[in-house]
N, C-alpha and C. Protein backbone atom coordinates (compact mmCIF):
# COMPACT_ATOMS: atom_id res chain seq x y z
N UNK A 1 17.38 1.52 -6.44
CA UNK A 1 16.09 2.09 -6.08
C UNK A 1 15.20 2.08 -7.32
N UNK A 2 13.87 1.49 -7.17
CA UNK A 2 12.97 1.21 -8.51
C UNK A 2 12.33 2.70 -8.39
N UNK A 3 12.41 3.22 -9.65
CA UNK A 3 11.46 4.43 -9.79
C UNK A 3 10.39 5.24 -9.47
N UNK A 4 9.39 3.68 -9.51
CA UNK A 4 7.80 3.70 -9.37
C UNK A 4 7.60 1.98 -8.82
N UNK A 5 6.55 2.20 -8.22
CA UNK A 5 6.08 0.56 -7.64
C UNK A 5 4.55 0.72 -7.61
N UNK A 6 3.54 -0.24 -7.97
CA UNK A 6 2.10 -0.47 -7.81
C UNK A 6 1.52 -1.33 -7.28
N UNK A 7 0.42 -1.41 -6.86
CA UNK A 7 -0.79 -2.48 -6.26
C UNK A 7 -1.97 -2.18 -6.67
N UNK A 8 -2.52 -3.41 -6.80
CA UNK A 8 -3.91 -3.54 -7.13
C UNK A 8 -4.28 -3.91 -5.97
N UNK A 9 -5.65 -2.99 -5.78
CA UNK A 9 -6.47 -3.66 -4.24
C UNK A 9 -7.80 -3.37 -4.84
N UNK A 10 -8.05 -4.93 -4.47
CA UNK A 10 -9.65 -4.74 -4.86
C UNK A 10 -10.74 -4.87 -3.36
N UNK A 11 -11.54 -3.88 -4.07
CA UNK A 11 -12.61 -3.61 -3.41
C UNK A 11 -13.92 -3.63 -3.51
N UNK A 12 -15.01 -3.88 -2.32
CA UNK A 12 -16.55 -4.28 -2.61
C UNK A 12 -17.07 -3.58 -3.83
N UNK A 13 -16.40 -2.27 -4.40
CA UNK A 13 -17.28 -1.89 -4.99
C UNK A 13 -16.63 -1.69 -6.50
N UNK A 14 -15.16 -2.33 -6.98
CA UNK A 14 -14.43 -2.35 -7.71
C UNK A 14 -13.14 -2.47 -7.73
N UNK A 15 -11.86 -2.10 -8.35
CA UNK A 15 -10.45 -2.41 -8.19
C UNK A 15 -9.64 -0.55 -8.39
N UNK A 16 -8.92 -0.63 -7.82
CA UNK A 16 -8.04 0.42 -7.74
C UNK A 16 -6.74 -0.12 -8.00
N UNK A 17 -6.13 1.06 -8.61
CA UNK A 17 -4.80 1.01 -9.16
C UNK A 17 -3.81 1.88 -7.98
N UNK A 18 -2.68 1.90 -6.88
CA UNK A 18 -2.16 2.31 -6.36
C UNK A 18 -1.16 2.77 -6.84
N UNK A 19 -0.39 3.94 -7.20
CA UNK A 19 1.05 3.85 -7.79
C UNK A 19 1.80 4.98 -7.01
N UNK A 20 3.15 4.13 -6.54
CA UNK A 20 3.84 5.33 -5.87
C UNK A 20 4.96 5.55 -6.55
N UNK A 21 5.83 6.60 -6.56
CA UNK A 21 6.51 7.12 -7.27
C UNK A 21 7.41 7.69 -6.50
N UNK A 22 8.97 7.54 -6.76
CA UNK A 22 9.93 8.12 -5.78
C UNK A 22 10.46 8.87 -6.96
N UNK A 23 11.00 10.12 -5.74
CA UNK A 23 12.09 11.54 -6.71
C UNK A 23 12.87 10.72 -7.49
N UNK A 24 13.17 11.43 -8.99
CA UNK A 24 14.47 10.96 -9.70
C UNK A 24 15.15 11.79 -8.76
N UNK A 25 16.82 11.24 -9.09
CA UNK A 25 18.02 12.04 -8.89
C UNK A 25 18.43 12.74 -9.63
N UNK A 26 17.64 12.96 -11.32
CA UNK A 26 18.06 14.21 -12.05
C UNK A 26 16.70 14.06 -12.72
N UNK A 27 16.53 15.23 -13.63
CA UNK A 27 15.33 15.60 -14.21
C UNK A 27 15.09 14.74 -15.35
N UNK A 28 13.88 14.43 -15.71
CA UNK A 28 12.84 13.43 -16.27
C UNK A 28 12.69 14.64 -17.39
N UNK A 29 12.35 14.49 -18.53
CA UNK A 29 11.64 15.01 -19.41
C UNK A 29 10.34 13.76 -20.36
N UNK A 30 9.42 14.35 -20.38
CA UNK A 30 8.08 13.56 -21.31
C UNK A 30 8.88 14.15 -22.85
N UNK A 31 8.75 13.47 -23.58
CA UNK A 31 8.66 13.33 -25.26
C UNK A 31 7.54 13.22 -26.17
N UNK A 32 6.85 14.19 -26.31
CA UNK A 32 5.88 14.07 -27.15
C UNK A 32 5.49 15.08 -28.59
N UNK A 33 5.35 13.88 -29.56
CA UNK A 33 5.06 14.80 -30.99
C UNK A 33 6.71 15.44 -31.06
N UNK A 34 7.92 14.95 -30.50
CA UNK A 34 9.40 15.68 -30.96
C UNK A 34 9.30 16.95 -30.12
N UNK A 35 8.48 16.77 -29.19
CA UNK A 35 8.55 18.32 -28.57
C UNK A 35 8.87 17.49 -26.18
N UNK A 36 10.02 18.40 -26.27
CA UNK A 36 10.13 17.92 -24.72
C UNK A 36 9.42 18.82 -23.66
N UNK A 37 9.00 18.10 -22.89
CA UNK A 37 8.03 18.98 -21.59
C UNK A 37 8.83 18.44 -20.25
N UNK A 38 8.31 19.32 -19.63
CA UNK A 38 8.61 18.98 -17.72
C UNK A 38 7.64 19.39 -17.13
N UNK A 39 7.73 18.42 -16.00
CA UNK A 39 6.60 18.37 -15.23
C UNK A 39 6.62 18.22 -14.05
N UNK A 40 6.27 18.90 -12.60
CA UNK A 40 6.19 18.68 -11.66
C UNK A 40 4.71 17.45 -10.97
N UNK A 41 4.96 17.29 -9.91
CA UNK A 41 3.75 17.05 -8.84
C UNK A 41 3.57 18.27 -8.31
N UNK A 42 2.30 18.46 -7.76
CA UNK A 42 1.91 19.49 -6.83
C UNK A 42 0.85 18.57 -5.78
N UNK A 43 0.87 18.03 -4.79
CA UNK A 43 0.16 17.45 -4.24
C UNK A 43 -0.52 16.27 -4.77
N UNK A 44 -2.21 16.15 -5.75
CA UNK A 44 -1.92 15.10 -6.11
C UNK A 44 -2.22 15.30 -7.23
N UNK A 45 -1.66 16.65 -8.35
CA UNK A 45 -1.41 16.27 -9.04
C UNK A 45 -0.81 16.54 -10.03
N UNK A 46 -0.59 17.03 -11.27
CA UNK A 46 0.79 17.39 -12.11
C UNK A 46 0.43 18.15 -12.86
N UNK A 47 1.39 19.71 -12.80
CA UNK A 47 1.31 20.72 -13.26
C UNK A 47 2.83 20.64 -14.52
N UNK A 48 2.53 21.10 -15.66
CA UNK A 48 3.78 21.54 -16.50
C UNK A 48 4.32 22.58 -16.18
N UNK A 49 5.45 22.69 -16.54
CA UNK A 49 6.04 24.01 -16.28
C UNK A 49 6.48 24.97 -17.54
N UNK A 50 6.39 25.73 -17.75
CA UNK A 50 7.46 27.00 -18.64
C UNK A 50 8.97 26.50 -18.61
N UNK A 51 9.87 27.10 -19.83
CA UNK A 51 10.68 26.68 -20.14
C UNK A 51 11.52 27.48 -18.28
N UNK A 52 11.37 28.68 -18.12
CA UNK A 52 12.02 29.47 -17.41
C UNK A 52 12.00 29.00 -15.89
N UNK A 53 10.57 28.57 -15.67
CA UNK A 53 9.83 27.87 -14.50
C UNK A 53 10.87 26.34 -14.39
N UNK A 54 11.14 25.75 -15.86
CA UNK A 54 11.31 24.50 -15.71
C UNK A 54 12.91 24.50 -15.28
N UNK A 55 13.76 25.81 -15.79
CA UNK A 55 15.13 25.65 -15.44
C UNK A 55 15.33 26.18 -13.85
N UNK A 56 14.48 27.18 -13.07
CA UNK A 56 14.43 27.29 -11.61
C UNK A 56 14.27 26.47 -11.03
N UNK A 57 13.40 25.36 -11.13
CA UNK A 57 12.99 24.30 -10.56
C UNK A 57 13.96 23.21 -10.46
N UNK A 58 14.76 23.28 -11.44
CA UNK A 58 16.04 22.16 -11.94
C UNK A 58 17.00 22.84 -11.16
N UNK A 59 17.43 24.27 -11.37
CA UNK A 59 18.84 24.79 -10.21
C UNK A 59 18.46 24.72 -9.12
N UNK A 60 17.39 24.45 -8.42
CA UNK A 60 17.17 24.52 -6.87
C UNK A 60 16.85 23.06 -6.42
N UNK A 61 16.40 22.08 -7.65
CA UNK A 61 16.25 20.57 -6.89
C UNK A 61 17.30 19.84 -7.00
N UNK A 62 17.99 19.98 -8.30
CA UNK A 62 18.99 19.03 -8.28
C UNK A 62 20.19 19.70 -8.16
């Protein structure tokens, strides 16, 4: 199963970028500046979480 998949569709009035994105099967962390974050979706779009927020979210999804 590929992670993420995209399309370009262009349109009369310019080009759009499509990108869909399927659940990992375990948690993702971002790396930035040596410092790790987590991050949800919320509809369309992405909220970080708290360290405390980020370990509830991990015992109840995965």
């Amino acid at each position: 199963m590929d992670s993420f998949s995209f399309d370009i569709r262009h349109l009369e009035n310019g080009i759009i970028l499509i990108v869909d994105c399927n659940p990992s099967p375990v948690p993702v962390y971002v790396t930035h500046d040596r410092k790790e974050d987590f991050y949800v979706r919320v509809g369309p779009g992405t909220r970080p979480l708290t360290t405390s927020e980020a370990l509830n979210y991990i015992r109840n999804r995965f």
